[in-house]
N, C-alpha and C. Protein backbone atom coordinates (compact mmCIF):
# COMPACT_ATOMS: atom_id res chain seq x y z
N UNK A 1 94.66 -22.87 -35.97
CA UNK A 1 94.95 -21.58 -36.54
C UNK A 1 93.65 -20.82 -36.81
N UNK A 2 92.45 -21.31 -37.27
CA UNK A 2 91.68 -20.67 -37.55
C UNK A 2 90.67 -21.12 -36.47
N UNK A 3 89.64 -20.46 -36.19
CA UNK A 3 88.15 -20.66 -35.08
C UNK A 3 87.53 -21.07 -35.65
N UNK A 4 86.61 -22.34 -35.59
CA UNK A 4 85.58 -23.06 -36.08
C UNK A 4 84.97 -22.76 -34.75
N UNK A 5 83.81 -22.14 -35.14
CA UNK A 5 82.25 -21.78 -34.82
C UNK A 5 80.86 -22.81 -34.86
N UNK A 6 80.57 -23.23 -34.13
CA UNK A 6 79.47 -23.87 -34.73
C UNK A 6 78.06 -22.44 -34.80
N UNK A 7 77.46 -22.49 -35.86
CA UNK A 7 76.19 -21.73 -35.66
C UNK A 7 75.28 -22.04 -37.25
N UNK A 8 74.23 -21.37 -37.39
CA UNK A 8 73.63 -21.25 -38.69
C UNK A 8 74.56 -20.64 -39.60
N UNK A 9 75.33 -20.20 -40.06
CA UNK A 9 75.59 -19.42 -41.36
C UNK A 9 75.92 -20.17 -42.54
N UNK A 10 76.01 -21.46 -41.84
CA UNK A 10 77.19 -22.74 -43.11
C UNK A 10 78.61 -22.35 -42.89
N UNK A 11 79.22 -21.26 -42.42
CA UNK A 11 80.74 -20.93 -42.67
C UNK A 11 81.47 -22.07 -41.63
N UNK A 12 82.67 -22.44 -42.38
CA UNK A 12 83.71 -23.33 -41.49
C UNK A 12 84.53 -23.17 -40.62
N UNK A 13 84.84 -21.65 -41.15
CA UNK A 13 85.74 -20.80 -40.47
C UNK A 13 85.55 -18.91 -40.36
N UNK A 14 85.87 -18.48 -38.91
CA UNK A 14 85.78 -17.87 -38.90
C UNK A 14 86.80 -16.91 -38.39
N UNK A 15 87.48 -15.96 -39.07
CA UNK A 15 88.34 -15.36 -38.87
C UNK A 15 88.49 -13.62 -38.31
N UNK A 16 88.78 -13.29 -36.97
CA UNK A 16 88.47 -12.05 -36.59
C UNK A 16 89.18 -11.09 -37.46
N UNK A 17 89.09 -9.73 -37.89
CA UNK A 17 89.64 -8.90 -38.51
C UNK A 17 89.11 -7.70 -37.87
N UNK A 18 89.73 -6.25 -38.50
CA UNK A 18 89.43 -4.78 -38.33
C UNK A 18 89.18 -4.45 -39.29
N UNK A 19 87.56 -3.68 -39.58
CA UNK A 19 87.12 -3.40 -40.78
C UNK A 19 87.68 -1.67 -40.83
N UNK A 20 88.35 -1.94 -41.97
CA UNK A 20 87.96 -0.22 -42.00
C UNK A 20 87.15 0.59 -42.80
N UNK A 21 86.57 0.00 -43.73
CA UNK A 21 85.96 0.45 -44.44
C UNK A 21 84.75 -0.56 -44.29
N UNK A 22 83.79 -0.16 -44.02
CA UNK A 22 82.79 -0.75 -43.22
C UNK A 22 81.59 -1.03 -44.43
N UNK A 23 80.97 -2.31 -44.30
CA UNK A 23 80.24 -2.83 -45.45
C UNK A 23 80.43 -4.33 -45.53
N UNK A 24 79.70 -5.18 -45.93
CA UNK A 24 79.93 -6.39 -46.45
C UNK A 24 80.06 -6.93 -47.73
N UNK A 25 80.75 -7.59 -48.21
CA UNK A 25 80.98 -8.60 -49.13
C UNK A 25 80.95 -9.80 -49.23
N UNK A 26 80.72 -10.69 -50.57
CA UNK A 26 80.55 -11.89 -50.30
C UNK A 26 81.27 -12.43 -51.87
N UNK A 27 81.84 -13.34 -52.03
CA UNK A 27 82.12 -13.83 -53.18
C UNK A 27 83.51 -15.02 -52.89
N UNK A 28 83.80 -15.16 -54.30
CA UNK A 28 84.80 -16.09 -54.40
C UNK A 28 86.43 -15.32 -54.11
N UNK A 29 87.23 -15.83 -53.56
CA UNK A 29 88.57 -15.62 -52.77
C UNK A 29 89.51 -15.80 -54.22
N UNK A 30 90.43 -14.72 -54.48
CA UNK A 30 91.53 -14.28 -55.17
C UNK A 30 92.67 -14.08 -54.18
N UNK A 31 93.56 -14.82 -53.71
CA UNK A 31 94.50 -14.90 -52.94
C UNK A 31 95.74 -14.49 -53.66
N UNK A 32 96.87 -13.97 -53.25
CA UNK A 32 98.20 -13.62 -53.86
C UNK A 32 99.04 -13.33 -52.52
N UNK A 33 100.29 -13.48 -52.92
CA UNK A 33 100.95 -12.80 -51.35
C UNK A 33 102.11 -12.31 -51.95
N UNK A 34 101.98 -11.47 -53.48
CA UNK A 34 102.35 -10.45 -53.67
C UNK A 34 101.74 -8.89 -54.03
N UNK A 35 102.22 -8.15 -53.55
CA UNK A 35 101.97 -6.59 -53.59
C UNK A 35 101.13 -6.19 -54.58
N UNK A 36 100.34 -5.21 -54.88
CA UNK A 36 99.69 -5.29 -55.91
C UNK A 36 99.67 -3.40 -55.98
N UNK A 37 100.18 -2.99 -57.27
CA UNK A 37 100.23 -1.96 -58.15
C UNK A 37 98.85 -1.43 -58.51
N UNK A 38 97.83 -0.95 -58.05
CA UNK A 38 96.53 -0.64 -58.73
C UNK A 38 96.33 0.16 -59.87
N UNK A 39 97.27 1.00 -59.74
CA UNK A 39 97.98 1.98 -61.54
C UNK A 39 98.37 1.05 -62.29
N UNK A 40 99.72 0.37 -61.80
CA UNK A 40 100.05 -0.28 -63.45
C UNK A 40 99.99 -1.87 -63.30
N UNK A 41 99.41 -2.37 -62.68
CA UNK A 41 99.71 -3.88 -62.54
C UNK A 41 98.19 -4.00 -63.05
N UNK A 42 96.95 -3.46 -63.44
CA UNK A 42 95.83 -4.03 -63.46
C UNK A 42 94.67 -3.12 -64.60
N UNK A 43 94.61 -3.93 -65.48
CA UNK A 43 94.19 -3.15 -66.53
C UNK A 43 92.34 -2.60 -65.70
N UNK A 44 92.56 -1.09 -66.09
CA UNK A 44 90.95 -0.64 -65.59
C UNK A 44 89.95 -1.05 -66.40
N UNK A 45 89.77 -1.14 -67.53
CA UNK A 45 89.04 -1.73 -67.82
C UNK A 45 88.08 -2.99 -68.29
N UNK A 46 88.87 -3.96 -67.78
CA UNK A 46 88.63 -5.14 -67.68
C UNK A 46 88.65 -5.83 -66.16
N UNK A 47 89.78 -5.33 -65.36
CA UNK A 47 89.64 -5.94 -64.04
C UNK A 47 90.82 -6.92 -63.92
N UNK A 48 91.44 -7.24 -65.28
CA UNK A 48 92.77 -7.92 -65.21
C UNK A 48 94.23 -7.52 -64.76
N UNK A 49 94.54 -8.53 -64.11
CA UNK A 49 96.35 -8.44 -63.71
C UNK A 49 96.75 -8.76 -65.28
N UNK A 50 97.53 -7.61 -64.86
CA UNK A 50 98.27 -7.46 -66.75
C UNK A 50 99.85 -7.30 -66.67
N UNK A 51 100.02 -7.43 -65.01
CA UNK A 51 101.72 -7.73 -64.77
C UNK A 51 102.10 -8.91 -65.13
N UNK A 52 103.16 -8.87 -65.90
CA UNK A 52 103.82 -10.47 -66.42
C UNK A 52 104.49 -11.06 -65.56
N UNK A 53 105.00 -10.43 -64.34
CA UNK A 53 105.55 -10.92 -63.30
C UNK A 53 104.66 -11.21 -62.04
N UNK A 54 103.93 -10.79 -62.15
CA UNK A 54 102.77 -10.90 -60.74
C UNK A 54 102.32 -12.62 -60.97
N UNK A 55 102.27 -13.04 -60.01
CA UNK A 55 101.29 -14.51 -59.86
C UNK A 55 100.04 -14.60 -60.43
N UNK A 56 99.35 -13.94 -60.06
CA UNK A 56 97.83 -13.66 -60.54
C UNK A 56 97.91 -12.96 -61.89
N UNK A 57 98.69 -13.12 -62.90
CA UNK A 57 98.75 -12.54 -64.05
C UNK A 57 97.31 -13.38 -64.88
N UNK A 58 96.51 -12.52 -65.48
CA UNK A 58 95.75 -12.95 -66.62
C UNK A 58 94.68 -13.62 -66.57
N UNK A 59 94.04 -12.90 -64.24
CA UNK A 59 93.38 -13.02 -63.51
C UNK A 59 92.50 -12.00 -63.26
N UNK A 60 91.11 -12.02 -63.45
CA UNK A 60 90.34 -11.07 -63.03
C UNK A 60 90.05 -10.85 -61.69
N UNK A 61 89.96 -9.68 -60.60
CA UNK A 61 89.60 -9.30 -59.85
C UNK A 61 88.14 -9.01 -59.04
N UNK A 62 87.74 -8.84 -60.64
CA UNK A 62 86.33 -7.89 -60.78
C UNK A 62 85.35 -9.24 -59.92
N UNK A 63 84.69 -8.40 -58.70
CA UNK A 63 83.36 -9.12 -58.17
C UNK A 63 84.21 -10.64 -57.15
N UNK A 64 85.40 -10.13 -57.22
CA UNK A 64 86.13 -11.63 -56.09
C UNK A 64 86.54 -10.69 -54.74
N UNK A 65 86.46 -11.52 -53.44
CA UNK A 65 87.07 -10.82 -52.75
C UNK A 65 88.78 -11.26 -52.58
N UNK A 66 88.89 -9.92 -52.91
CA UNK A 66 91.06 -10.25 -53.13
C UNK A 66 91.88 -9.65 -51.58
N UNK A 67 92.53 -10.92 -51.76
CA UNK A 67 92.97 -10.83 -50.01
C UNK A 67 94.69 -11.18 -50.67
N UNK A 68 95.32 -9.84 -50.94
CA UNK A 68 96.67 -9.32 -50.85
C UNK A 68 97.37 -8.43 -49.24
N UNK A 69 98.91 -9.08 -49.99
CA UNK A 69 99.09 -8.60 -48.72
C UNK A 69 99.13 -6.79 -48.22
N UNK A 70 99.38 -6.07 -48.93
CA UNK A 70 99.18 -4.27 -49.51
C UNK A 70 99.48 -3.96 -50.60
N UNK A 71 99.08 -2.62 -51.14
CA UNK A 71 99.48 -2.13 -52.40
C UNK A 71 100.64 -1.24 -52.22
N UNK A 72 101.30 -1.48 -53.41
CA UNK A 72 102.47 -0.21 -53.30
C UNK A 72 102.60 -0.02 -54.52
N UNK A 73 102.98 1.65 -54.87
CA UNK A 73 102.91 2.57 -55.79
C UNK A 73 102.69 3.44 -55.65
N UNK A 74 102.28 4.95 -56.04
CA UNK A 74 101.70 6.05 -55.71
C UNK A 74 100.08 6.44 -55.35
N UNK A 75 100.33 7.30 -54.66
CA UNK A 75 99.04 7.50 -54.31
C UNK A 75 97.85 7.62 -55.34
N UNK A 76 98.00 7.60 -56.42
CA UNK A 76 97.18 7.55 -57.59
C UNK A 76 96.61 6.37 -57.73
N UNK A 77 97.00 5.21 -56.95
CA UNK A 77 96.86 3.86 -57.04
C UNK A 77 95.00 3.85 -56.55
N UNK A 78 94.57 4.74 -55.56
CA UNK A 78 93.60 5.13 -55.00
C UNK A 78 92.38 5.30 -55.91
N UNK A 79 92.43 6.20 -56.95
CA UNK A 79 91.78 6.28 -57.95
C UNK A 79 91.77 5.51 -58.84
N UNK A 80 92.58 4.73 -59.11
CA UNK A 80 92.39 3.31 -59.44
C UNK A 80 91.61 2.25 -59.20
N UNK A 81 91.78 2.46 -58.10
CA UNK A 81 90.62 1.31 -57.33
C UNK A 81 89.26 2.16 -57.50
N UNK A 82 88.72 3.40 -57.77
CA UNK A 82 87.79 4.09 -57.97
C UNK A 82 86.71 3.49 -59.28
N UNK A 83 88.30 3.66 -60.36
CA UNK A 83 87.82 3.60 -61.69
C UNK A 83 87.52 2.12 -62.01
N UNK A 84 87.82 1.04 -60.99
CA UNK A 84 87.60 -0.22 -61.40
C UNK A 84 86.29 -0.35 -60.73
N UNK A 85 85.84 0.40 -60.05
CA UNK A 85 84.70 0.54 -59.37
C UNK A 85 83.50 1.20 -60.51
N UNK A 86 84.04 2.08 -60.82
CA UNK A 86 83.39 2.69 -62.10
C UNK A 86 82.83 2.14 -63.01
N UNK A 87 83.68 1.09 -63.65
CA UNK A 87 83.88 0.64 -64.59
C UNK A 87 83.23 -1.03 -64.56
N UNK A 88 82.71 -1.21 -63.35
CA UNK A 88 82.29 -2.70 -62.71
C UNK A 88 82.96 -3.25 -62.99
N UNK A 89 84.10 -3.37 -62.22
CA UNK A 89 85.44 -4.84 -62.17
C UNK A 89 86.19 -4.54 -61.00
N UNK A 90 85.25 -3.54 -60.03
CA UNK A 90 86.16 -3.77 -58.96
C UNK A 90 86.38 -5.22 -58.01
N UNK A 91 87.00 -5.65 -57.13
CA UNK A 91 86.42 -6.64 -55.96
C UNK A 91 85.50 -6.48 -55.03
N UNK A 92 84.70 -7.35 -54.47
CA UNK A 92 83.15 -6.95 -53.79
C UNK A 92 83.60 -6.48 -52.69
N UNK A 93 84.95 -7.03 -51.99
CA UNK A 93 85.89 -6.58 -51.03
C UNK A 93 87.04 -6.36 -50.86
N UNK A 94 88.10 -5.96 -50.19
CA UNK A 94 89.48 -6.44 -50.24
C UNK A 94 90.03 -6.73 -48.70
N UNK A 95 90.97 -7.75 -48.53
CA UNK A 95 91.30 -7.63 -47.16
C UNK A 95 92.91 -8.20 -47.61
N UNK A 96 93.66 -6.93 -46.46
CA UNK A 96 95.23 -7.39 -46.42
C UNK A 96 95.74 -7.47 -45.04
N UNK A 97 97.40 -7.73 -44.87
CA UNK A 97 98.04 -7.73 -43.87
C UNK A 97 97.85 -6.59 -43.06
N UNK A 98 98.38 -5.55 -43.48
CA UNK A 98 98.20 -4.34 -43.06
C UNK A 98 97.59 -3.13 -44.12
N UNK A 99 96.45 -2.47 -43.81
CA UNK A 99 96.28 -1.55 -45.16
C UNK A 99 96.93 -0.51 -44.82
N UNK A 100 97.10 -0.22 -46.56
CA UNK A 100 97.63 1.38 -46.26
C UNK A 100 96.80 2.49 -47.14
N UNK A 101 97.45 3.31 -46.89
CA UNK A 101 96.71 4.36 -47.49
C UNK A 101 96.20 4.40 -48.99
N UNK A 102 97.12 4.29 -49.75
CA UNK A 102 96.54 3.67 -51.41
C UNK A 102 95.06 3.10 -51.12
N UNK A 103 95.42 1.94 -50.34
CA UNK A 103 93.98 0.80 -50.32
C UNK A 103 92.99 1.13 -49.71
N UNK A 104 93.24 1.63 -48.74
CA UNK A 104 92.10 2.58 -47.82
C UNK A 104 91.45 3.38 -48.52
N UNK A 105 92.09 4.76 -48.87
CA UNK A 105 91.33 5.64 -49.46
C UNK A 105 90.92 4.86 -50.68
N UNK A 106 91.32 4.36 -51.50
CA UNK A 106 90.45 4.14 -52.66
C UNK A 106 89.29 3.31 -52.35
N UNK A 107 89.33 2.21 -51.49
CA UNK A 107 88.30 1.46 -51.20
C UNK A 107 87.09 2.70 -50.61
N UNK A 108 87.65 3.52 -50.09
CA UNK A 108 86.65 4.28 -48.71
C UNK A 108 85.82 5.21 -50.14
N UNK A 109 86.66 5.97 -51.04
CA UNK A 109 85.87 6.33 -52.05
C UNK A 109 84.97 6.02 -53.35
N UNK A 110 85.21 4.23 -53.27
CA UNK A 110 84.46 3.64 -53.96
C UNK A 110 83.73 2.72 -53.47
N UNK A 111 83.63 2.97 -52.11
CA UNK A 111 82.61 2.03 -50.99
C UNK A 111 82.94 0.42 -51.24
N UNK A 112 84.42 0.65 -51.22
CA UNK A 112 84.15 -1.38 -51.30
C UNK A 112 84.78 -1.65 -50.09
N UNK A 113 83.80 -2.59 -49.24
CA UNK A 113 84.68 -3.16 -47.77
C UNK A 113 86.22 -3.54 -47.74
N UNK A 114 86.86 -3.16 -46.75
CA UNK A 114 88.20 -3.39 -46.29
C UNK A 114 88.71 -3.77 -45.07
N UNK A 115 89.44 -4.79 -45.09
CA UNK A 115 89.74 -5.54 -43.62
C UNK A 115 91.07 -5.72 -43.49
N UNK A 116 91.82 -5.81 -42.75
CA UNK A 116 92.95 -5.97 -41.87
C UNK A 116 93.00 -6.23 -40.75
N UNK A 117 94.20 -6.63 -40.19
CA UNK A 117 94.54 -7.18 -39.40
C UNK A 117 94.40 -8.15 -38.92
N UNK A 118 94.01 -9.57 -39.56
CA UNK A 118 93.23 -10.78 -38.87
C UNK A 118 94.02 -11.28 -37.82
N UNK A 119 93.20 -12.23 -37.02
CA UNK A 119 94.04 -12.89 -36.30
C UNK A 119 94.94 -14.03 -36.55
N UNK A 120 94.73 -14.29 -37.71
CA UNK A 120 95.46 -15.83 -38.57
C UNK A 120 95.73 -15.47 -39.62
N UNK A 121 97.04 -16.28 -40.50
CA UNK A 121 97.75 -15.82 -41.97
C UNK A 121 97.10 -16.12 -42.63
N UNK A 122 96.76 -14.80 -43.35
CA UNK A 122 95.17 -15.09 -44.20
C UNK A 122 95.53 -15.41 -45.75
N UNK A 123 96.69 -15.92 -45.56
CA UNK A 123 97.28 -16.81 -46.86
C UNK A 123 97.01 -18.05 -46.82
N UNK A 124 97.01 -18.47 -45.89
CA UNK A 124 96.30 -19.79 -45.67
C UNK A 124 94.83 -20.32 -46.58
N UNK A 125 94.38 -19.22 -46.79
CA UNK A 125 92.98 -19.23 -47.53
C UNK A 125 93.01 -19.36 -49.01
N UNK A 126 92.53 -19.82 -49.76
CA UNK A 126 93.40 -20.72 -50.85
C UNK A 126 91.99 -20.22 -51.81
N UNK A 127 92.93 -19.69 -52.98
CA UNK A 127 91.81 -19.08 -54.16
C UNK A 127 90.38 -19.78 -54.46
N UNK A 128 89.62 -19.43 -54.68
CA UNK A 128 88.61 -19.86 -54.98
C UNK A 128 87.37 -20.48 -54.17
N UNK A 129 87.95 -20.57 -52.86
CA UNK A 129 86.47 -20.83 -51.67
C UNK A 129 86.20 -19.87 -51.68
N UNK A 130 84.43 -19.84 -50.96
CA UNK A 130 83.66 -18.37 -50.83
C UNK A 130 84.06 -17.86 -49.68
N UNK A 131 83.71 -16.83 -49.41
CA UNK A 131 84.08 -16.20 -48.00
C UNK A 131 83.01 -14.68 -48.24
N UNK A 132 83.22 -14.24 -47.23
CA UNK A 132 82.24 -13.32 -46.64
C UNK A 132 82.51 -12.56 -45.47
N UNK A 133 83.40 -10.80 -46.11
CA UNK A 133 83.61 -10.13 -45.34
C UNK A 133 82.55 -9.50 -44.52
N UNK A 134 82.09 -8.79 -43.52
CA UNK A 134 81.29 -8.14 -42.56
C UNK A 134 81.59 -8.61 -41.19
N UNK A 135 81.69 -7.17 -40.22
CA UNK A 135 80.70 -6.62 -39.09
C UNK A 135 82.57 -7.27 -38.47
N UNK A 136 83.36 -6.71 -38.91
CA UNK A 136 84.71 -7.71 -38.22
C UNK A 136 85.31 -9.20 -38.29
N UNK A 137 84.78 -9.74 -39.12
CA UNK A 137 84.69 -11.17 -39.36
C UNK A 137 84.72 -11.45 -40.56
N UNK A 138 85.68 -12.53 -41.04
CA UNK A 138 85.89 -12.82 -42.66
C UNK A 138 85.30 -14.22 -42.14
N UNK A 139 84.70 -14.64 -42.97
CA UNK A 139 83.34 -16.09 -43.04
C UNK A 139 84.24 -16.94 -44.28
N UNK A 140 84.52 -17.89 -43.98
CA UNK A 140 85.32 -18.95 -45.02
C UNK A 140 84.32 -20.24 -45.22
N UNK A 141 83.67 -20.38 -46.36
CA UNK A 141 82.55 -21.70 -46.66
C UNK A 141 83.43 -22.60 -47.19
């Protein structure tokens, strides 16, 4: 399922993606493979899931790269992702199934990398290994 590479980087795995928001990240993996609300599921100023129903409840975001599957809510969700940017608690990256517009634009206006489309179910990738979005390629240590 996944491409093992041999080369210098240390990574184990390497997974193709489409960046759209172009930039790298590097940090620890926040996995969920439910939807995520950027208005009301995630307090701005802290960086916490503050949905009582969400999986990742009472989980910080801030400085992980979070690999959900899209956001849904209103387009305000966008500026959300701004103000967690603002506020230092955004994620260093984000990568989903398919992005949409919520996630896009807010990432694109608060410069945090964004990826989609991999070639493998990027649920498979299990909270807390490092990984390392750039240049089309999510890096799994």
């Amino acid at each position: 399922m996944f491409k093992t590479i041999e080369g210098n980087s240390g990574a184990r795995m390497y997974i193709k993606c489409r960046q759209i928001v172009v930039g790298s990240g590097e940090g620890e993996a926040l996995v969920t493979t439910q939807m995520i609300n950027f208005l009301t599921m995630i307090d701005l100023k802290s960086g916490v899931i503050k949905d009582e129903k969400h999986e990742l409840r009472g989980r910080s975001i801030a400085n992980k790269m979070l690999i959900f599957p899209n956001a849904i809510g209103s387009s305000v969700g966008a500026y959300s992702v701004y103000a967690l940017k603002m506020n230092r608690v955004a994620p260093k990256a984000m990568m989903c199934n398919k992005a949409d517009i919520t996630t896009a634009s807010g990432c694109a206006i608060a410069n945090i990398p964004l990826a989609d489309q991999s070639n493998v179910d990027i649920f498979t990738i299990k909270s807390g290994v490092k990984v390392k979005l750039g240049e089309n390629l999510l890096q799994v240590f």
